[in-house]
Each structure stands twice: as structure tokens, then as C-alpha cells.
Protein backbone atom coordinates (compact mmCIF):
# COMPACT_ATOMS: atom_id res chain seq x y z
CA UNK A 1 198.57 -28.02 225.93
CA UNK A 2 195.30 -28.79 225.72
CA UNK A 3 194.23 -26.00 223.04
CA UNK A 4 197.09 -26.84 220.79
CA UNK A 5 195.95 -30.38 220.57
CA UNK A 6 192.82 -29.17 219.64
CA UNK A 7 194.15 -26.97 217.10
CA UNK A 8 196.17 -29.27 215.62
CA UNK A 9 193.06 -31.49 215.06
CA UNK A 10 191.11 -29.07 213.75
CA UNK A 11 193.90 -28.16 211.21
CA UNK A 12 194.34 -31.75 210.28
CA UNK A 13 190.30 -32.11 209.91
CA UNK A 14 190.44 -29.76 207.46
CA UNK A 15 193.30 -31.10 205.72
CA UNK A 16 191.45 -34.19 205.04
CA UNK A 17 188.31 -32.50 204.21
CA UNK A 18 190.24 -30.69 201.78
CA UNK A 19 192.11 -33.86 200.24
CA UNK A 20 189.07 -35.75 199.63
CA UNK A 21 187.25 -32.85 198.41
CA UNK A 22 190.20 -32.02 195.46
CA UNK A 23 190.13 -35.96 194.87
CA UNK A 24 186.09 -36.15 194.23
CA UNK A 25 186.82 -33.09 192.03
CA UNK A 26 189.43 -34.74 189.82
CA UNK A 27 187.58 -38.07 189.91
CA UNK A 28 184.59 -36.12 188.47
CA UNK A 29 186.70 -34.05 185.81
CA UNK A 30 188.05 -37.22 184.39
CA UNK A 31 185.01 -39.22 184.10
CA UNK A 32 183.42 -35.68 182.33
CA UNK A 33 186.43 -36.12 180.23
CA UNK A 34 185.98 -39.90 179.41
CA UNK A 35 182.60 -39.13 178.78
CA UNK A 36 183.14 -36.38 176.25
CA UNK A 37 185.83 -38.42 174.23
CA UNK A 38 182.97 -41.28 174.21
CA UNK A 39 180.57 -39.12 172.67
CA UNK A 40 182.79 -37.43 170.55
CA UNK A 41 184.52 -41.14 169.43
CA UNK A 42 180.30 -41.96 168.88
CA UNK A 43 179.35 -38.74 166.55
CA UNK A 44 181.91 -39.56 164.64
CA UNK A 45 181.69 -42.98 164.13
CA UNK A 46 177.65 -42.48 163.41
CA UNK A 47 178.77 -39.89 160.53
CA UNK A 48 181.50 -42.64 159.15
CA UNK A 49 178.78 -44.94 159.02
CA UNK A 50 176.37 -43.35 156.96
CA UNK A 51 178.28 -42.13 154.19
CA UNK A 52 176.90 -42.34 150.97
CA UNK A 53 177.94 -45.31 148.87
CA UNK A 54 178.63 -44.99 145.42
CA UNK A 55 176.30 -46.69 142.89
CA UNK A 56 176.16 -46.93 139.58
CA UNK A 57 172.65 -46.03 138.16
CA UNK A 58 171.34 -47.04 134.42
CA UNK A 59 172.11 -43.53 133.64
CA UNK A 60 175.61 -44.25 134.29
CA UNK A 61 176.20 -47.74 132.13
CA UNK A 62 174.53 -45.68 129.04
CA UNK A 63 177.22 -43.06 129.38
CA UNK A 64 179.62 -45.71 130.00
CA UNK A 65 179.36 -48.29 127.40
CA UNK A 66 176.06 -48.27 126.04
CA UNK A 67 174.73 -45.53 123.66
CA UNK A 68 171.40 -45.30 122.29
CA UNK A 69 170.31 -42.92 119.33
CA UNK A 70 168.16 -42.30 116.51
CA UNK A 71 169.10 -41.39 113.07
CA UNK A 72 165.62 -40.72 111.84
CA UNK A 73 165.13 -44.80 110.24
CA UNK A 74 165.54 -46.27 113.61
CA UNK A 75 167.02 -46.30 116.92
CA UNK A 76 170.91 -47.52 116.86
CA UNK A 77 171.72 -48.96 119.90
CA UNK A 78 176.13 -49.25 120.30
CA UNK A 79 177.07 -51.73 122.77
């Protein structure tokens, strides 16, 4: 009686040893996968935030509404 007891104890020792170890291990897996969603969510958000912003340079208004040229008496400027 006294060595089944014992066995049985032993069995349900490692039982819990073996519960709480699977439970650390998915505790830890999520967190790793919080983590990498975080940084992932991050990169992108850094790249978003430095995109180039279009500007429009002097180069741009002369080809836009302004033309300047010379004829060979002067320079014509066309507004």
C-alpha cells in the first residue's frame, strides 16, 4: 500500500512539473509573439513616417506657369 502511494505521488509530481513547465513555455511564446508584432507594427510605422513629401521647387513653377526666354533683343518673361 505503501509503494503505490508513493507512486502515485511521484506520478502526480511530475504531472505538475510538467503543467507548469508547458504553461511557462506558452507564456514565453506569446510574449515572443507580442514582441515581434510590436517591432514589426514599429518598422513600419518609422518607414510611414519618413516618406518623402512632395514639394514644389522653382524649377517646377517655371515649367508650370512661368516661362522665361530670349529672342536675341531681350529676355521675354510669360507669366
Amino acid at each position: 500500500m505503501e509503494k503505490i502511494r508513493t507512486v502515485f505521488m511521484a506520478i502526480v509530481g511530475l504531472a505538475a512539473v510538467a503543467f507548469v513547465t508547458v504553461f511557462a513555455a506558452s507564456i514565453g511564446l506569446a510574449l515572443i509573439a507580442v514582441l515581434a508584432v510590436l517591432t514589426v507594427a514599429r518598422m513600419i510605422a518609422f518607414k510611414l513616417n519618413h516618406a518623402p513629401v512632395p514639394v514644389k521647387t522653382r524649377d517646377c513653377r517655371k515649367r508650370d506657369g512661368m516661362r522665361v526666354w530670349d529672342d536675341g533683343r531681350g529676355k521675354i518673361i510669360d507669366l
